[in-house]
C-alpha atoms as a PDB file:
ATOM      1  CA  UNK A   1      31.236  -8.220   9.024  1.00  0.00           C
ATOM      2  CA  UNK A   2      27.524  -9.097   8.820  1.00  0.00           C
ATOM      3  CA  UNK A   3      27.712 -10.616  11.728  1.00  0.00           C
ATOM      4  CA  UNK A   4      28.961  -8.200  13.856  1.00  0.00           C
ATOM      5  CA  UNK A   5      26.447  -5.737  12.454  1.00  0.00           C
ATOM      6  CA  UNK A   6      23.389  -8.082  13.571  1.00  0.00           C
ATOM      7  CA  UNK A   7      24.772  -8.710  16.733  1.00  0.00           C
ATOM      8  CA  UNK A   8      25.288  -5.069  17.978  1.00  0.00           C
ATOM      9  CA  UNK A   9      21.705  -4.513  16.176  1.00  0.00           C
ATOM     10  CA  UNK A  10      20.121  -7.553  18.235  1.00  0.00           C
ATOM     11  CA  UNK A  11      22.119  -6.455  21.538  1.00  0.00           C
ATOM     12  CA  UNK A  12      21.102  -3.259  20.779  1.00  0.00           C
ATOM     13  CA  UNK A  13      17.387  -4.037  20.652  1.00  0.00           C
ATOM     14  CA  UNK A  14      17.866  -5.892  23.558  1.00  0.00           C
ATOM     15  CA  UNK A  15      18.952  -2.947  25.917  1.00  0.00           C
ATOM     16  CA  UNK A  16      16.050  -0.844  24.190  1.00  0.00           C
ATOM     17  CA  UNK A  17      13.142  -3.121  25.049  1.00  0.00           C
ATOM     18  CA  UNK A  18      14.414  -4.631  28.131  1.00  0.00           C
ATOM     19  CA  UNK A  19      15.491  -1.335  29.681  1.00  0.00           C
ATOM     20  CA  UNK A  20      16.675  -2.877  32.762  1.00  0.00           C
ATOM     21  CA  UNK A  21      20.566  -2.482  32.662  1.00  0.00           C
ATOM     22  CA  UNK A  22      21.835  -5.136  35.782  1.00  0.00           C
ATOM     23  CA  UNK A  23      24.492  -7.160  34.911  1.00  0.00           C
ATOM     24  CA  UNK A  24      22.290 -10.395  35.046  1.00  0.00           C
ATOM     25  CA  UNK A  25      19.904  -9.054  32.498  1.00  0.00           C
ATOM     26  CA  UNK A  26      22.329  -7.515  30.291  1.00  0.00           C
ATOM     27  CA  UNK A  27      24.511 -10.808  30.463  1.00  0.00           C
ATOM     28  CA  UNK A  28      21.234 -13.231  29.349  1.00  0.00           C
ATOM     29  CA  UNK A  29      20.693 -10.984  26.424  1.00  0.00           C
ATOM     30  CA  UNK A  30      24.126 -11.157  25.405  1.00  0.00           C
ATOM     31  CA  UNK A  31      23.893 -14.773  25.702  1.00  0.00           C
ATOM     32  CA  UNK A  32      21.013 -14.902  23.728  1.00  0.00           C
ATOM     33  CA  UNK A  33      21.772 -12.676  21.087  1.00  0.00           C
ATOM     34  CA  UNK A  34      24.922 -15.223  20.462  1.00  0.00           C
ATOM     35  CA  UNK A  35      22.331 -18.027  20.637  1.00  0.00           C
ATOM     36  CA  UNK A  36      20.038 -16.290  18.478  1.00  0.00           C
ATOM     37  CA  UNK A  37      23.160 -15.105  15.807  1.00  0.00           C
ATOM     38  CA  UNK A  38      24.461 -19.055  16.023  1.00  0.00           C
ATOM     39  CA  UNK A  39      21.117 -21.023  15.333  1.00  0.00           C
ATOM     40  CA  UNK A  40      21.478 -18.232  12.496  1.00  0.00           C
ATOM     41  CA  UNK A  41      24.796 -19.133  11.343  1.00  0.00           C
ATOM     42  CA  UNK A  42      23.875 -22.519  10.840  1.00  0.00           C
ATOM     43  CA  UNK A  43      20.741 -22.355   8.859  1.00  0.00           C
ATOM     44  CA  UNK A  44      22.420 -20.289   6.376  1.00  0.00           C
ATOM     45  CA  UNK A  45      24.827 -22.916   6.208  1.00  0.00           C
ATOM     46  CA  UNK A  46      22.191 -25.653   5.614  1.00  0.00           C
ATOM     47  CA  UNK A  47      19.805 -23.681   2.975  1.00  0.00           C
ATOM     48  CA  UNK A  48      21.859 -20.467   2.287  1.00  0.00           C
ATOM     49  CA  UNK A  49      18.670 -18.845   1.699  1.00  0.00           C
ATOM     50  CA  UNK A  50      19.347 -14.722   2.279  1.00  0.00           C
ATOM     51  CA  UNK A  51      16.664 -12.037   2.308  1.00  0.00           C
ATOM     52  CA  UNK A  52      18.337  -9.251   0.384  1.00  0.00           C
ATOM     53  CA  UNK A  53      17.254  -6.110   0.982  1.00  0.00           C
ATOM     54  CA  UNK A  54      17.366  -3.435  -2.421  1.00  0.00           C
ATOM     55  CA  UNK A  55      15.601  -0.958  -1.110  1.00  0.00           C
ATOM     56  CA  UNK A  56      16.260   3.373  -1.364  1.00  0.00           C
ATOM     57  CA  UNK A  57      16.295   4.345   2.410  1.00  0.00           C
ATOM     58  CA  UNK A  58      15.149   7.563   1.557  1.00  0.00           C
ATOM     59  CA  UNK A  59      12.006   6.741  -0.456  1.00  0.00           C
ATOM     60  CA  UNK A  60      11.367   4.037   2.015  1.00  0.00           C
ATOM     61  CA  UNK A  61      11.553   6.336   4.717  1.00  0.00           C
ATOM     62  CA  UNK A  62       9.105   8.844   2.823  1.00  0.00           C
ATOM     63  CA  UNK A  63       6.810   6.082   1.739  1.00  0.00           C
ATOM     64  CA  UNK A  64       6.745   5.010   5.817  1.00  0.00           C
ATOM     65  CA  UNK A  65       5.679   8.466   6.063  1.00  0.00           C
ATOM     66  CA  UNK A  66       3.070   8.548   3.495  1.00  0.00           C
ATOM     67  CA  UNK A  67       1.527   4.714   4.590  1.00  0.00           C
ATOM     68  CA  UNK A  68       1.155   6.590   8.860  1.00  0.00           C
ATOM     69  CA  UNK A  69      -1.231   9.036   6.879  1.00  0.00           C
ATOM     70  CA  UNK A  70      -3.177   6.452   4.904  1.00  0.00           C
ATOM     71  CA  UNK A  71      -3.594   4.844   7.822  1.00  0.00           C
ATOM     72  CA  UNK A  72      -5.010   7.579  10.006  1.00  0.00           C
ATOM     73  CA  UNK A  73      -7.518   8.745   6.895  1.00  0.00           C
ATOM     74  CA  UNK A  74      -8.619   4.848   6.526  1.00  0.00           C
ATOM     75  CA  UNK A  75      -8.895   4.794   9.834  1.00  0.00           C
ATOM     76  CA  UNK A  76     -11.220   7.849   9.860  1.00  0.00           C
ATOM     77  CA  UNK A  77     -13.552   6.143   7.753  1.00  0.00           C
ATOM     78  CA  UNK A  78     -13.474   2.654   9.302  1.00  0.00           C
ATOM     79  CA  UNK A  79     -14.762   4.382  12.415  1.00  0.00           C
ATOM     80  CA  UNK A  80     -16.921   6.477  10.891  1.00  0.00           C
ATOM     81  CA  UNK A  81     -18.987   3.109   9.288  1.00  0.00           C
ATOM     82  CA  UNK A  82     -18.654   1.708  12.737  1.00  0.00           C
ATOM     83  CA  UNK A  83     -20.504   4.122  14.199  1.00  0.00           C
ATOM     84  CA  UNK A  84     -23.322   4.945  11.963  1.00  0.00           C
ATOM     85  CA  UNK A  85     -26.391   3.420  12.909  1.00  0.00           C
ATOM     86  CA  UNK A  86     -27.095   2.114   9.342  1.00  0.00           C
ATOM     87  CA  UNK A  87     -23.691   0.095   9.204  1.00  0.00           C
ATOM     88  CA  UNK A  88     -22.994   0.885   5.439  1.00  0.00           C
ATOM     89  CA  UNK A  89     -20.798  -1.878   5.044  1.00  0.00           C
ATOM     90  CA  UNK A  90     -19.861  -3.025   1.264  1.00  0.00           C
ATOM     91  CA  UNK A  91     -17.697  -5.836   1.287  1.00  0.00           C
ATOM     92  CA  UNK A  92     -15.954  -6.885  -1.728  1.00  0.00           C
ATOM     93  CA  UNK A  93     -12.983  -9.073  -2.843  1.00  0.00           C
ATOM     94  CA  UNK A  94     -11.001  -8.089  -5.786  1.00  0.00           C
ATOM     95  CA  UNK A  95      -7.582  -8.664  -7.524  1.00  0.00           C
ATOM     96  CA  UNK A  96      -4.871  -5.800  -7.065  1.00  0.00           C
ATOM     97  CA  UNK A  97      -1.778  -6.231  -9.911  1.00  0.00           C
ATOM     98  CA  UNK A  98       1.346  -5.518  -8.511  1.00  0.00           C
ATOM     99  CA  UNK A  99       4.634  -4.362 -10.273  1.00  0.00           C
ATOM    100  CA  UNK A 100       7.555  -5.057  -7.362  1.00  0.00           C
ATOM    101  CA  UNK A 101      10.334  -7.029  -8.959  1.00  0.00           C
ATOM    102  CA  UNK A 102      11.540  -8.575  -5.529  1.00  0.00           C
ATOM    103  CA  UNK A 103       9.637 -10.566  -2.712  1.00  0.00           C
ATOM    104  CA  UNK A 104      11.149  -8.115   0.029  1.00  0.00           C
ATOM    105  CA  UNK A 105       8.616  -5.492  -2.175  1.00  0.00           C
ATOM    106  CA  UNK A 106       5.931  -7.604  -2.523  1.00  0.00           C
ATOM    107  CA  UNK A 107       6.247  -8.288   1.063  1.00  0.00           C
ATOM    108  CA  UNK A 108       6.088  -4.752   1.662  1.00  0.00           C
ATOM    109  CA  UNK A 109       3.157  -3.793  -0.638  1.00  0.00           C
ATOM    110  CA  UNK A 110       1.221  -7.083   0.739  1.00  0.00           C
ATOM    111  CA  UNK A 111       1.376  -5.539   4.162  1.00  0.00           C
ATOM    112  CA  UNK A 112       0.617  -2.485   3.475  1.00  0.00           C
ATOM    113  CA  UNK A 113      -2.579  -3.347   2.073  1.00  0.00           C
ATOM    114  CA  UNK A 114      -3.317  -5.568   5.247  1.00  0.00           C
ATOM    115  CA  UNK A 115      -2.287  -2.444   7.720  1.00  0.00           C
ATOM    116  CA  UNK A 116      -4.675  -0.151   6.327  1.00  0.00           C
ATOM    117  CA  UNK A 117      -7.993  -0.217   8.149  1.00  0.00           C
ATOM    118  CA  UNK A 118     -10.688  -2.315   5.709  1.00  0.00           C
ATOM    119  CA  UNK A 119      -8.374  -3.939   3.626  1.00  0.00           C
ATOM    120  CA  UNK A 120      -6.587  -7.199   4.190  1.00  0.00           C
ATOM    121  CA  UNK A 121      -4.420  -8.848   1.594  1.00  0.00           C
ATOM    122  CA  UNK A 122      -5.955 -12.512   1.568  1.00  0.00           C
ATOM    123  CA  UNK A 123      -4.391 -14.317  -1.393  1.00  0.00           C
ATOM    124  CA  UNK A 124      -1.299 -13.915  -3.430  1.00  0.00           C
ATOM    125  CA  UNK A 125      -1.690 -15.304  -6.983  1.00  0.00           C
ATOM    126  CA  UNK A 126       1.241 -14.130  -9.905  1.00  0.00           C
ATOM    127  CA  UNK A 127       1.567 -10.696 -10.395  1.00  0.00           C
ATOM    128  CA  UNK A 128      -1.336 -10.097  -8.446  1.00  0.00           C
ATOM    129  CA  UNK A 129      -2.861 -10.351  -4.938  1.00  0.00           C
ATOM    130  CA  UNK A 130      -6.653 -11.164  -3.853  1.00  0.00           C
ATOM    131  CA  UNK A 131      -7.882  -7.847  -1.620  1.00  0.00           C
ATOM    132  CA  UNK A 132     -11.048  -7.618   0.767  1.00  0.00           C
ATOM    133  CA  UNK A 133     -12.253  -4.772   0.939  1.00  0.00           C
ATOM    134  CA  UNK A 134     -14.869  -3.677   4.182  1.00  0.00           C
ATOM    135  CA  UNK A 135     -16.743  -0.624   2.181  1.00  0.00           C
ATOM    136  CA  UNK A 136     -15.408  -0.762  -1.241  1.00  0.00           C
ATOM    137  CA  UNK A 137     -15.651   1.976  -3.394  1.00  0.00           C
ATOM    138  CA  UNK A 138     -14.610   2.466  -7.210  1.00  0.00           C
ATOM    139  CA  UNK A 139     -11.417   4.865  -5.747  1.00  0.00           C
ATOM    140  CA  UNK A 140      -9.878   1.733  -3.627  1.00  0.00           C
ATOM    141  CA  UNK A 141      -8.650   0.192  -7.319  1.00  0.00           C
ATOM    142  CA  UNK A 142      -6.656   3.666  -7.884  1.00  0.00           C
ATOM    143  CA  UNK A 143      -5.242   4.500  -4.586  1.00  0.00           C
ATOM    144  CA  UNK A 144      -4.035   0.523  -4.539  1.00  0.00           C
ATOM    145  CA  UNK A 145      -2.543   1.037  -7.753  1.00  0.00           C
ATOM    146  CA  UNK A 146      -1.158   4.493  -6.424  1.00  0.00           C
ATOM    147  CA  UNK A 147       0.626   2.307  -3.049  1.00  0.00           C
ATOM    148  CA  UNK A 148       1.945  -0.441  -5.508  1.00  0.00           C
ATOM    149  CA  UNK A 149       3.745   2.368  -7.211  1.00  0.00           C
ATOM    150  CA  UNK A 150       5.125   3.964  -4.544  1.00  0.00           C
ATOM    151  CA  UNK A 151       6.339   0.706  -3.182  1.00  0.00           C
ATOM    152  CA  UNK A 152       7.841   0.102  -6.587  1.00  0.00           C
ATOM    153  CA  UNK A 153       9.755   3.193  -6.377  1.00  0.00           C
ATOM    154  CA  UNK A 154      11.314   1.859  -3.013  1.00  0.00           C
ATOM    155  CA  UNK A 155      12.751  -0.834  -4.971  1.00  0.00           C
ATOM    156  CA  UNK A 156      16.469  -0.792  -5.976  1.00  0.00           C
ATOM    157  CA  UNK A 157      17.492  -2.517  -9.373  1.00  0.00           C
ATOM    158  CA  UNK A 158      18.497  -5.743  -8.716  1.00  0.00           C
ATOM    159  CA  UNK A 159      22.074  -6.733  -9.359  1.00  0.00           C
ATOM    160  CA  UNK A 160      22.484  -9.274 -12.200  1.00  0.00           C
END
């Protein structure tokens, strides 16, 4: 059954960034989307090692919404040090603790720190990852702490 789901998912993705719908192009990505799901098959069968995915759609899909605003307001300010004259740039590495149980979350929370404008996630270490920071300020600790939480509460409880 999973198998069938990922290969109308790939075919579909196919058809949506291809958007050419001749029967030559629609056959290729057919044929590689069976390529694709095959080489698949067959790893798993070697290492059997599955991403699982516990996550709440809806709190994921709010938290997506929340990260597209962070974003644009760290983006604000990025361009804002850009363009001053007196480049007030005040770099800084730190360690941010995180509190997702799985590595899909970590993953997530990792990321999201990298996406936003003047922050990339450089290290991970246990329970916590190494941050730069372009202009840190005192608030970057809180509103890191503030993302790790929300991505927490995307997290489903894992099944024993």
């Amino acid at each position: 059954m999973r198998t069938i789901g990922v290969i109308i998912v790939f075919i579909g993705l196919w058809l949506l960034l291809s958007g050419i719908y001749k029967p030559l192009t629609v056959g290729l990505g057919v044929l590689s989307t069976l390529a694709v799901i095959f080489i698949m098959n067959r790893m798993d069968s070697i290492d059997e090692d599955h991403v699982e995915f516990h996550l709440k759609p809806l709190e994921f899909l709010l938290y997506q919404g929340w990260l597209l605003v962070e974003i644009a307001k760290a983006n604000w300010v990025v361009t804002k040090i850009i363009l001053s004259p007196s480049l007030p740039i005040k770099q800084h590495m730190f360690s941010v603790p995180y509190t997702q149980t799985s590595d899909l979350g970590q993953v997530i929370f990792a990321n999201s720190i990298t996406l936003t404008p003047g922050t990339v996630s450089v290290e991970t270490e246990p329970g916590q990852f190494l941050v730069h920071a372009v202009a840190y300020s005192t608030d970057d600790r809180a509103a890191l702490a503030d993302m790790d939480r929300r991505v927490t509460a995307c997290e489903r409880a894992t099944p024993a």
